[in-house]
C-alpha atoms as a PDB file:
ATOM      1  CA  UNK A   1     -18.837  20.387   5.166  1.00  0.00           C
ATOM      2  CA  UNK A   2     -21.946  19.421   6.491  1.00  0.00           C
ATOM      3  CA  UNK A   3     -20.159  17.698   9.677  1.00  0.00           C
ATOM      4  CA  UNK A   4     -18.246  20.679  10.372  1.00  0.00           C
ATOM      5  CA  UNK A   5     -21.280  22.903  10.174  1.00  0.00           C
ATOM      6  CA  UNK A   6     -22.861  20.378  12.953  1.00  0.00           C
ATOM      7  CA  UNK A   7     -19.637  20.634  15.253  1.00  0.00           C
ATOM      8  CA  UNK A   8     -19.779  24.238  15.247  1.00  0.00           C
ATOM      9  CA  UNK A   9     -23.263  24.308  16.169  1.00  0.00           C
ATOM     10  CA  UNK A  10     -23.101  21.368  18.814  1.00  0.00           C
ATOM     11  CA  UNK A  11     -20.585  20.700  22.037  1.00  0.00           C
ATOM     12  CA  UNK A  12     -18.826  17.485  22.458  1.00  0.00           C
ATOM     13  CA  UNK A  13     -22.189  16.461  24.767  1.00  0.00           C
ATOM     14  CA  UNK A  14     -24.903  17.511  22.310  1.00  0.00           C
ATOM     15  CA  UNK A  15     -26.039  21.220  23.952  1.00  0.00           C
ATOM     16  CA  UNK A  16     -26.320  23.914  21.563  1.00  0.00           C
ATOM     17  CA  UNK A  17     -23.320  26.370  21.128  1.00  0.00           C
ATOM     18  CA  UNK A  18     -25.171  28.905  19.407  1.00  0.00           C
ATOM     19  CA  UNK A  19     -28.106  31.121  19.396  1.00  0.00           C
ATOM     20  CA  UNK A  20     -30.903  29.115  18.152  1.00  0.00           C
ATOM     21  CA  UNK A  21     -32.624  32.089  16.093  1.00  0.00           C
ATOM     22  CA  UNK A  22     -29.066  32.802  14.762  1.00  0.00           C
ATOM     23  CA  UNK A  23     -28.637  29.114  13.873  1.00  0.00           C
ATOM     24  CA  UNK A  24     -32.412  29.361  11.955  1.00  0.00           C
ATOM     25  CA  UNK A  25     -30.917  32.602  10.406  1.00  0.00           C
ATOM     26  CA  UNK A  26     -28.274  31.174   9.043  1.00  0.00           C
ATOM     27  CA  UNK A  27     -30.389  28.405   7.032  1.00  0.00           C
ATOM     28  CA  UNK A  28     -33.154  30.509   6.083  1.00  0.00           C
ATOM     29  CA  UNK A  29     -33.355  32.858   3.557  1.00  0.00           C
ATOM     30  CA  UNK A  30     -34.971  36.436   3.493  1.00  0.00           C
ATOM     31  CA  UNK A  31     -37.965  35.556   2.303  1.00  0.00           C
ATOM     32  CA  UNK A  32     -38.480  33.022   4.563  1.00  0.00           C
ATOM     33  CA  UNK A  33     -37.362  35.026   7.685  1.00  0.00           C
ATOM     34  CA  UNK A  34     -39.554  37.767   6.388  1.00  0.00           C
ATOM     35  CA  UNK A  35     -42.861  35.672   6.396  1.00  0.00           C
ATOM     36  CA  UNK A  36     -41.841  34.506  10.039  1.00  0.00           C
ATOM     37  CA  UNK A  37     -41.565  38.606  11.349  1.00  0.00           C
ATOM     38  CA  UNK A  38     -44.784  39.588   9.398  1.00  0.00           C
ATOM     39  CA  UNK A  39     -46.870  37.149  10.911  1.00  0.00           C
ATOM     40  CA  UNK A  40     -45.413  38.081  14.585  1.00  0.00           C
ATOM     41  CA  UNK A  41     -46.878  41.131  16.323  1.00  0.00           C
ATOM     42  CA  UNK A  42     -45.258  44.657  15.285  1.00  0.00           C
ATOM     43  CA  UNK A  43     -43.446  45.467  18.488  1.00  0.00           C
ATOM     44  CA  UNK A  44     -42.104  41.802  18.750  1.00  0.00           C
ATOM     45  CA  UNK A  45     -40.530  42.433  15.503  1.00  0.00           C
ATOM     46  CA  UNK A  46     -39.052  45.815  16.398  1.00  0.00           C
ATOM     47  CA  UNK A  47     -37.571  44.882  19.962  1.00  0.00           C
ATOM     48  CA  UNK A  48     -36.556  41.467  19.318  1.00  0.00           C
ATOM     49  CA  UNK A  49     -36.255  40.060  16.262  1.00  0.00           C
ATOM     50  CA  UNK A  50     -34.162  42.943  15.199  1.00  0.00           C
ATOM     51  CA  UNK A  51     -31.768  42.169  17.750  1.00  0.00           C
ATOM     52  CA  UNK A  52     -31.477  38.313  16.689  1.00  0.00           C
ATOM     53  CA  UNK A  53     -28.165  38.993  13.693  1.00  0.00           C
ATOM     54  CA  UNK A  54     -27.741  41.763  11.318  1.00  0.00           C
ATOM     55  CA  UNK A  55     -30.021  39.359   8.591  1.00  0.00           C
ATOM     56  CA  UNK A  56     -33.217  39.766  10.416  1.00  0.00           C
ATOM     57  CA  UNK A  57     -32.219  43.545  11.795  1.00  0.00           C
ATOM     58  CA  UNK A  58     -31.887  43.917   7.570  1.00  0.00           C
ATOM     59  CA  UNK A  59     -35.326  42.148   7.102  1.00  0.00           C
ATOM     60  CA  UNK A  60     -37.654  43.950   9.620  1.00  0.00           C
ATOM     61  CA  UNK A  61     -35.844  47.639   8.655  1.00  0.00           C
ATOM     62  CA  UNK A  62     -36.036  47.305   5.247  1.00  0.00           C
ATOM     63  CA  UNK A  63     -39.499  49.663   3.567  1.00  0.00           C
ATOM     64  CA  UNK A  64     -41.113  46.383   1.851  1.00  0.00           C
ATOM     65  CA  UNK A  65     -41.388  44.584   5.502  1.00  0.00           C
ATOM     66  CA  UNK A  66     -43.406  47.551   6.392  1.00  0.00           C
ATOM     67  CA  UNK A  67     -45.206  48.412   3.199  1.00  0.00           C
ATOM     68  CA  UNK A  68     -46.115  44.933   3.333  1.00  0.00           C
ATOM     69  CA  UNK A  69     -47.202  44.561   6.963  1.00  0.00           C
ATOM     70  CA  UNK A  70     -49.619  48.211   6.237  1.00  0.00           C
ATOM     71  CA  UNK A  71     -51.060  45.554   3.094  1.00  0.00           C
ATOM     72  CA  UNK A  72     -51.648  42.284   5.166  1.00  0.00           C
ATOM     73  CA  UNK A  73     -53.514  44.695   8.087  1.00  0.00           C
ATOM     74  CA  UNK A  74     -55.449  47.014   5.685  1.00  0.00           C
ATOM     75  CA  UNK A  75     -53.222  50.291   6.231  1.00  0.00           C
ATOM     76  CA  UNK A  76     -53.729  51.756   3.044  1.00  0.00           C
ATOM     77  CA  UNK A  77     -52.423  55.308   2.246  1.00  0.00           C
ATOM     78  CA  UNK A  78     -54.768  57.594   0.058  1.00  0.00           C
ATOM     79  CA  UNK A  79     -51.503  58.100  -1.889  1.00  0.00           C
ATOM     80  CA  UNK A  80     -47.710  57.638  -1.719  1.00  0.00           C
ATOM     81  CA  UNK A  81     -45.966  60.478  -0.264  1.00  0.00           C
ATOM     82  CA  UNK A  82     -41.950  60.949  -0.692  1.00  0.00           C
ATOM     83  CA  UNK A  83     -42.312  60.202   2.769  1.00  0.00           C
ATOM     84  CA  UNK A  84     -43.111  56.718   2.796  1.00  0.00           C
ATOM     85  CA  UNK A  85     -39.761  55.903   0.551  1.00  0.00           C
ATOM     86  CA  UNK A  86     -37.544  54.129   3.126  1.00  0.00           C
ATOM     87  CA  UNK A  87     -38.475  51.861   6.350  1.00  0.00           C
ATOM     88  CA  UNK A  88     -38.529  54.697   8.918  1.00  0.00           C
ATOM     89  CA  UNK A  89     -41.558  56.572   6.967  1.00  0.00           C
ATOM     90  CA  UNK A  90     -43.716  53.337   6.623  1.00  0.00           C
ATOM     91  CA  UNK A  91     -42.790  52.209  10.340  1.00  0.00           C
ATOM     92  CA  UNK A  92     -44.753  55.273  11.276  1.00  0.00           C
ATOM     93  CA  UNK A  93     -47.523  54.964   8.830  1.00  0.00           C
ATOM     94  CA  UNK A  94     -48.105  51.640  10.259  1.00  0.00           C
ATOM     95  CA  UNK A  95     -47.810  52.822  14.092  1.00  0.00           C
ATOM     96  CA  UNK A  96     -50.439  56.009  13.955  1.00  0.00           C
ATOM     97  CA  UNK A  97     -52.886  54.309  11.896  1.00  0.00           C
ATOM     98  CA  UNK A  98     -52.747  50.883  13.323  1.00  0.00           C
ATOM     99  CA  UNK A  99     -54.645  51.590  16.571  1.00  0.00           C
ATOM    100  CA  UNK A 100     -55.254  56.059  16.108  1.00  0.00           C
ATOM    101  CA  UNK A 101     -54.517  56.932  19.818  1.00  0.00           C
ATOM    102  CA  UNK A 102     -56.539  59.723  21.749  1.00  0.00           C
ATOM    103  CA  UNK A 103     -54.531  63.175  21.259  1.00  0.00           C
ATOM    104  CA  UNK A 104     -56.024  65.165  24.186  1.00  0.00           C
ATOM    105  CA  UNK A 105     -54.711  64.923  27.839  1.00  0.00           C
ATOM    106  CA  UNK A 106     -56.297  63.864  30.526  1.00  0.00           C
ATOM    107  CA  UNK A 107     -59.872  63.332  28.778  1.00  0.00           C
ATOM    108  CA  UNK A 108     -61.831  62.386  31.514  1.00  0.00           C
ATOM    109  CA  UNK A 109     -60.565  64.317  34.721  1.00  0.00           C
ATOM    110  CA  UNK A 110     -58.810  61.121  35.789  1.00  0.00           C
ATOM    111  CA  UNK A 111     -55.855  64.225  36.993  1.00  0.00           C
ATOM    112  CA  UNK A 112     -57.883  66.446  37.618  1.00  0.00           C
ATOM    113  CA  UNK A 113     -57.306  69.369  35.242  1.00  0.00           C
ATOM    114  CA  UNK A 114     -53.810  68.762  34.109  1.00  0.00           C
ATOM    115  CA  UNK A 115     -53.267  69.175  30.358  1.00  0.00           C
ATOM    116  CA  UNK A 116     -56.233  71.826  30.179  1.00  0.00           C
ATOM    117  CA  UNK A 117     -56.093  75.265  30.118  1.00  0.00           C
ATOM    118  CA  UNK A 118     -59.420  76.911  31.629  1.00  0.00           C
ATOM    119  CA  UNK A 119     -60.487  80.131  29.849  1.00  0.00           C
ATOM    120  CA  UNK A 120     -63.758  80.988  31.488  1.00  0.00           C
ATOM    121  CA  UNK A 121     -64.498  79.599  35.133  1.00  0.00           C
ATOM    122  CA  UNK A 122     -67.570  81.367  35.440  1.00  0.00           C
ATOM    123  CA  UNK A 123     -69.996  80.876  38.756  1.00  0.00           C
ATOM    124  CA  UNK A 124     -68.320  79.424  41.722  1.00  0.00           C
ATOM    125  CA  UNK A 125     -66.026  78.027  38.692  1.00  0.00           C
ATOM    126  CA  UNK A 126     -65.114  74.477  37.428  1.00  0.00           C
ATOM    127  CA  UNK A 127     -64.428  71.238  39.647  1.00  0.00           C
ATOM    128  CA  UNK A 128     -63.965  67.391  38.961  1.00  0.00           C
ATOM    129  CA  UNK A 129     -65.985  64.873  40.402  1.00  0.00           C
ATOM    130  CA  UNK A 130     -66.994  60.955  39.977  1.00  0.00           C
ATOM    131  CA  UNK A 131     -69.732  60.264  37.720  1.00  0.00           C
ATOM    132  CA  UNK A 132     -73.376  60.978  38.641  1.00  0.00           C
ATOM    133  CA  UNK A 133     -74.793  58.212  36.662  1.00  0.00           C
ATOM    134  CA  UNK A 134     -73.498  55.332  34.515  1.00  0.00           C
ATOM    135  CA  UNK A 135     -71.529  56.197  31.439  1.00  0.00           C
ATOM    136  CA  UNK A 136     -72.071  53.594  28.910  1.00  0.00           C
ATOM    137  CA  UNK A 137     -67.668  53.504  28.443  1.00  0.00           C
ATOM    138  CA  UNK A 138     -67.715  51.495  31.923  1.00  0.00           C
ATOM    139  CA  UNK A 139     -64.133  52.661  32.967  1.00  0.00           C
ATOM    140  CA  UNK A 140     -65.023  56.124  33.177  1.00  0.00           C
ATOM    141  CA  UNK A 141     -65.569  56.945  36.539  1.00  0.00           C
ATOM    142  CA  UNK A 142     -64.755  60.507  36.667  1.00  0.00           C
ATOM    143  CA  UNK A 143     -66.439  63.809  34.978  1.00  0.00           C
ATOM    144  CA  UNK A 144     -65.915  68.326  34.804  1.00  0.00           C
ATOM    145  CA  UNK A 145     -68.485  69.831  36.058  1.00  0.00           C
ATOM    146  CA  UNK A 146     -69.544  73.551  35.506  1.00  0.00           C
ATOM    147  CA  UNK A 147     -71.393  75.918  37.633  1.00  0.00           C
ATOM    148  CA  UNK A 148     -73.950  78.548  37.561  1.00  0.00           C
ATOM    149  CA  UNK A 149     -72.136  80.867  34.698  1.00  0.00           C
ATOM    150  CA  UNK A 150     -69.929  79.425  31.573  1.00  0.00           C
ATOM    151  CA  UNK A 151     -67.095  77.517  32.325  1.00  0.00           C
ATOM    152  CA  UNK A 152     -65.305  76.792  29.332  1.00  0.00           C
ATOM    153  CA  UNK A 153     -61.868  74.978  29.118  1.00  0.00           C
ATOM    154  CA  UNK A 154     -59.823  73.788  26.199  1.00  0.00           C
ATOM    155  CA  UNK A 155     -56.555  72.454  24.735  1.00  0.00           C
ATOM    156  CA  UNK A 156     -54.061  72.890  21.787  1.00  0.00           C
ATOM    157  CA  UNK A 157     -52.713  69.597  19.958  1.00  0.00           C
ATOM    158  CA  UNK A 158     -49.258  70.166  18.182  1.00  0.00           C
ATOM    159  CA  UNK A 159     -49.860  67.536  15.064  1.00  0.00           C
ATOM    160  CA  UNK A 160     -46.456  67.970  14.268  1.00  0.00           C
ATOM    161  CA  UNK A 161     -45.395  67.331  17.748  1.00  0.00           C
ATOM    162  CA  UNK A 162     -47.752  63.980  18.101  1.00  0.00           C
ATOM    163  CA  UNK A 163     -45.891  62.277  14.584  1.00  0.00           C
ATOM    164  CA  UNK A 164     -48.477  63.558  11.948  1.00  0.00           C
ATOM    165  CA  UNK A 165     -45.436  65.237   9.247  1.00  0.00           C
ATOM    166  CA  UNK A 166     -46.991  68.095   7.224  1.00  0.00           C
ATOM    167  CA  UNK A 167     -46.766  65.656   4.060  1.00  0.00           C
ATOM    168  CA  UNK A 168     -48.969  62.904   5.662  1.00  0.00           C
ATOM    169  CA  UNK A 169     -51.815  65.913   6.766  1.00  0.00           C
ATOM    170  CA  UNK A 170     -51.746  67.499   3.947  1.00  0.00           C
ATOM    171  CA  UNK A 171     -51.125  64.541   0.944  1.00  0.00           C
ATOM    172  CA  UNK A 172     -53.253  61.776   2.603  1.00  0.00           C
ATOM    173  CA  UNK A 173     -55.699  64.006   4.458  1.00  0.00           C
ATOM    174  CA  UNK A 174     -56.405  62.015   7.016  1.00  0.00           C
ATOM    175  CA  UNK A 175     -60.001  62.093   8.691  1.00  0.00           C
ATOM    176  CA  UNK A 176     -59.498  64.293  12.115  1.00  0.00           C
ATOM    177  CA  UNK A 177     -62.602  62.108  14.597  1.00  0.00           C
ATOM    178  CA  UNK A 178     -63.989  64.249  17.892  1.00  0.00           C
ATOM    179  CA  UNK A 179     -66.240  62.533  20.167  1.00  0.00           C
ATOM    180  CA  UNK A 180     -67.622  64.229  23.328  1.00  0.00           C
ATOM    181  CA  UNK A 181     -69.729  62.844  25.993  1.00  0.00           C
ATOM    182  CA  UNK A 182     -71.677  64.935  28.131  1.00  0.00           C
ATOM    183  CA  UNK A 183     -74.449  65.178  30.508  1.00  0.00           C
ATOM    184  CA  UNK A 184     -76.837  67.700  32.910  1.00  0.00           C
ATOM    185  CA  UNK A 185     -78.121  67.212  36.387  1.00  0.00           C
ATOM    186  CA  UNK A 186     -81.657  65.408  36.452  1.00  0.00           C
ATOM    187  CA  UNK A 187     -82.975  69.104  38.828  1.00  0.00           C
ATOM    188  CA  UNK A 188     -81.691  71.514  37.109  1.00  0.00           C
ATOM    189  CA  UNK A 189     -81.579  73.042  33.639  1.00  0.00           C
ATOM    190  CA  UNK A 190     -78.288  73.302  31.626  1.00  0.00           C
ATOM    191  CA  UNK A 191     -76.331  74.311  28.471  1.00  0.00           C
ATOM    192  CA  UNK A 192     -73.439  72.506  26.914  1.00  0.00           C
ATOM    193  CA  UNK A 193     -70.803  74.378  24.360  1.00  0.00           C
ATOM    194  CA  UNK A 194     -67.910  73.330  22.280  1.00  0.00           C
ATOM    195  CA  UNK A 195     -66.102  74.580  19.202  1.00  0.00           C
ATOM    196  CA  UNK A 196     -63.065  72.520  17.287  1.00  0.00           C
ATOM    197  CA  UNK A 197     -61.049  74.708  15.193  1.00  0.00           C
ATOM    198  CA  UNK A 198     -58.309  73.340  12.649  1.00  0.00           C
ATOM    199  CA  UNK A 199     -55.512  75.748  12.660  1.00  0.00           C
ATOM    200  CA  UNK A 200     -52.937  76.582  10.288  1.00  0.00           C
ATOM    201  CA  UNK A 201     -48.637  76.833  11.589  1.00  0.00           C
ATOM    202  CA  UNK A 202     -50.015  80.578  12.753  1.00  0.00           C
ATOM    203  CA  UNK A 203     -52.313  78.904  14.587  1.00  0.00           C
ATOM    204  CA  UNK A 204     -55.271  81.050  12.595  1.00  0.00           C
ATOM    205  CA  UNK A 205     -58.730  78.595  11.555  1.00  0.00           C
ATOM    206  CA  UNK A 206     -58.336  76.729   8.704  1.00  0.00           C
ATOM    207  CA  UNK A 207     -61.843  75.239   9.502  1.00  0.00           C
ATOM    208  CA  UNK A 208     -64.198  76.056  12.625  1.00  0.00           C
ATOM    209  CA  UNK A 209     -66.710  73.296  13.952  1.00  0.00           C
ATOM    210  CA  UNK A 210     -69.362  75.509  16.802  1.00  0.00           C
ATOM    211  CA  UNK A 211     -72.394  73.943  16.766  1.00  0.00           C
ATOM    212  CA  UNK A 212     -75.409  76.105  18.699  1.00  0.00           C
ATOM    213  CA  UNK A 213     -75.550  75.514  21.958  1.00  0.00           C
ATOM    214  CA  UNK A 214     -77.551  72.317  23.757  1.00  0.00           C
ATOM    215  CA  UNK A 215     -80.057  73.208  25.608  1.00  0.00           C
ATOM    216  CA  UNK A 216     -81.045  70.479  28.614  1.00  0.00           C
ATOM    217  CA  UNK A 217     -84.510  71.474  30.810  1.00  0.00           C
ATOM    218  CA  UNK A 218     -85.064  70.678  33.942  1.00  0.00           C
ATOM    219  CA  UNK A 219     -86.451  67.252  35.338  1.00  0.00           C
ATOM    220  CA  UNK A 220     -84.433  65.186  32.431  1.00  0.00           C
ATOM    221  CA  UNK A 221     -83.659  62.027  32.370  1.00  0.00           C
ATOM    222  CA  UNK A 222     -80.118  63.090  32.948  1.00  0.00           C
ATOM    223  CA  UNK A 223     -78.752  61.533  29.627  1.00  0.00           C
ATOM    224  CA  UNK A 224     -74.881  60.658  28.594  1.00  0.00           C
ATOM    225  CA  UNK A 225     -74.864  62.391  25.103  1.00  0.00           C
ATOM    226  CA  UNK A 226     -72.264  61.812  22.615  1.00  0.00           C
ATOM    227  CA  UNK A 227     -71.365  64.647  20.084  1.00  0.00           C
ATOM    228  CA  UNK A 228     -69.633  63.145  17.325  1.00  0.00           C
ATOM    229  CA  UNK A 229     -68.185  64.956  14.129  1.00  0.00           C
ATOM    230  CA  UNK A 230     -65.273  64.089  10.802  1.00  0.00           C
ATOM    231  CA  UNK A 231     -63.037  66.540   9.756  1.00  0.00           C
ATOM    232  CA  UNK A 232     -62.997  65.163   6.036  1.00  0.00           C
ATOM    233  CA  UNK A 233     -60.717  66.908   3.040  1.00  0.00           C
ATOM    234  CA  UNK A 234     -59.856  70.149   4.679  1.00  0.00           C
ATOM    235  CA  UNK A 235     -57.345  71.022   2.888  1.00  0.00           C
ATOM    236  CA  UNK A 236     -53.728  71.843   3.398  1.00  0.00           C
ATOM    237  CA  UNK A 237     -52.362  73.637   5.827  1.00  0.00           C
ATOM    238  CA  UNK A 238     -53.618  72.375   9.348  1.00  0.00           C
ATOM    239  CA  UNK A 239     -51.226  72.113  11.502  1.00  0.00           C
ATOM    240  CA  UNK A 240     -52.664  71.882  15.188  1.00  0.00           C
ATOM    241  CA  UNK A 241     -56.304  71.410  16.426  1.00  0.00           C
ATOM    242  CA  UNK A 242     -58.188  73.590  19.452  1.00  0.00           C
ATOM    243  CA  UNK A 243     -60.214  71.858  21.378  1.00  0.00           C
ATOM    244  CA  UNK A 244     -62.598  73.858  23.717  1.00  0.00           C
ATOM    245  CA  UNK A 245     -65.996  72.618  25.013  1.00  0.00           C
ATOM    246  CA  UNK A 246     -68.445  73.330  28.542  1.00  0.00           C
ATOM    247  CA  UNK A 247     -71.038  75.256  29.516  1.00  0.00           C
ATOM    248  CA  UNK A 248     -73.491  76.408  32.318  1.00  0.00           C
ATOM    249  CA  UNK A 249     -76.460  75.380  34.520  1.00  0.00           C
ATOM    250  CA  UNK A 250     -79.296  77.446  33.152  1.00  0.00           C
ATOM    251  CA  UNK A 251     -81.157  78.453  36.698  1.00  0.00           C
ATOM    252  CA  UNK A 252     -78.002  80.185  38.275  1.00  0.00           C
ATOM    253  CA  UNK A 253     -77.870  77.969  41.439  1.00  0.00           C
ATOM    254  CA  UNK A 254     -74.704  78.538  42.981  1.00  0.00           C
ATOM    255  CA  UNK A 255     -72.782  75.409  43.518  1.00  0.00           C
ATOM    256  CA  UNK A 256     -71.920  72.884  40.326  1.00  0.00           C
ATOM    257  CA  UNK A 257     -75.366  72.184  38.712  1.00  0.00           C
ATOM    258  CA  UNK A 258     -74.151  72.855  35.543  1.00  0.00           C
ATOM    259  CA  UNK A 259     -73.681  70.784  32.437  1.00  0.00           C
ATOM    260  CA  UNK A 260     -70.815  67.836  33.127  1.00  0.00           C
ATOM    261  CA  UNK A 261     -68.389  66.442  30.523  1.00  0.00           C
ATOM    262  CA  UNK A 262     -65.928  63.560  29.658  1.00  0.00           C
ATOM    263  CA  UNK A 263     -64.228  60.988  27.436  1.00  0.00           C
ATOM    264  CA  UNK A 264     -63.489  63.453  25.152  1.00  0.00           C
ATOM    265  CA  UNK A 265     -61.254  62.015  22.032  1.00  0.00           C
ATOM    266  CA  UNK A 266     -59.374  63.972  19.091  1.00  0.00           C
ATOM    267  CA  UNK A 267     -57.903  60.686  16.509  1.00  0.00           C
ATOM    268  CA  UNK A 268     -56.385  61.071  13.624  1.00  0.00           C
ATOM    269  CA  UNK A 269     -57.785  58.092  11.772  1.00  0.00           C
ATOM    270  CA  UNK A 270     -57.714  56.858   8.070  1.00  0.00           C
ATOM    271  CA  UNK A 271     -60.108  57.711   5.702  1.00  0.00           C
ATOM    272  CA  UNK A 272     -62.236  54.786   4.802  1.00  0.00           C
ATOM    273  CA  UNK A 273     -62.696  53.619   1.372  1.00  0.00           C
END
């Protein structure tokens, strides 16, 4: 009865007895309790309203709470993979695309040169430093910067090993975004290099992105340049990305008068309609 559904809820002087979410639970019904976790943020849902009774745990695993949540935030998949059948594949559909994260290491020499691998250190070789001049990303503060012969460093993303499942590379195809910032010394010519290469599981180039070489003279206006570029449709197959970028000063003054770099970014972002 209604009375004894009260007494179990209540003590004798009127203070709850019970969980108040599990009390709502127990009124509601899924539909209801689903609106209420869709309209919450996605990690509140995950770490707590999971944990509330085994209704709402039901609700916020179950693939239409996810499929759904994708819809309502405009996470749309170029097509349905077997992958996205149950909760778990959707989940992670949601999480890479919802906010694409930056897959290099240590873009912008905040520590120094961990996470890169330095393949030519030419000159009196490669060193970090602060910035020389404003970079329009306010909260860099840091930069590489190359000497008098090329300095070129790089790094290899694992896709597999960031989330991205061979079925969601190579069914959805989703676009692969670099950015690049870099910049020469106002007195004294430079050169700036870099060459993106999608690789296959042998790690052998599915597609190769080398532009020619930039060229800055000397007495510039010592510019932040962005290189941008969209790895769109390329096929099946790539399974990690090399990153490799630097260059040289162009006047051979020892020292670090070369070319400087930072805020480099690899996403993996969805294609837009």
């Amino acid at each position: 009865s209604q009375q004894h559904t009260i007494s179990t809820i209540y003590s004798a002087s009127g203070t709850l007895k019970v969980n108040p979410f599990k009390m709502y639970s127990f009124f509601l019904p899924d539909s209801v309790t689903e609106e209420i976790t869709l309209n919450l943020p996605a990690e509140q849902a995950l770490c707590v309203c999971r944990l509330v009774c085994r209704r709402w745990k039901a609700v916020v695993d179950s693939a239409s709470f996810w499929r759904e949540k994708c819809r309502r935030e405009g996470l749309k998949p170029r097509c349905i993979t077997t992958e996205l059948g149950d909760w778990r594949g959707w989940k992670t559909f949601y999480f890479l695309f919802k906010e694409p994260r930056n897959l290099l290491k240590n873009p912008s020499a905040g520590e120094n040169f961990s996470g890169w691998e330095i393949i030519r250190n030419g000159g009196d070789g490669w060193i970090t430093d602060r910035i020389f001049a404003p970079h329009p990303d306010k909260t860099v503060t840091k930069c590489f910067l190359t000497s008098y012969r090329l300095c070129l460093k790089r790094q290899l993303i694992d896709l597999e090993k960031e989330g991205y499942s061979p079925a969601i590379l190579d069914e959805m195809q989703p676009d692969i975004v670099i950015s690049d910032w870099y910049a020469p010394r106002r007195d004294c010519g430079s050169q700036y290099d870099i060459c993106i290469e999608l690789l296959n599981q042998f790690q052998e180039a599915v597609q190769t992105l080398q532009p020619e070489s930039v060229i800055f003279p000397q007495w510039n206006d010592q510019p932040w340049k962005e290189m941008t570029h969209v790895f769109k449709d390329y096929g099946r197959g790539v399974r990690f990305i090399r990153f490799t970028h630097g260059g040289r000063d162009t006047q051979f003054w020892a020292g670090y008068y070369g070319i400087r770099v930072t805020s480099s970014s690899v996403k993996v972002c969805l294609t837009a309609e």
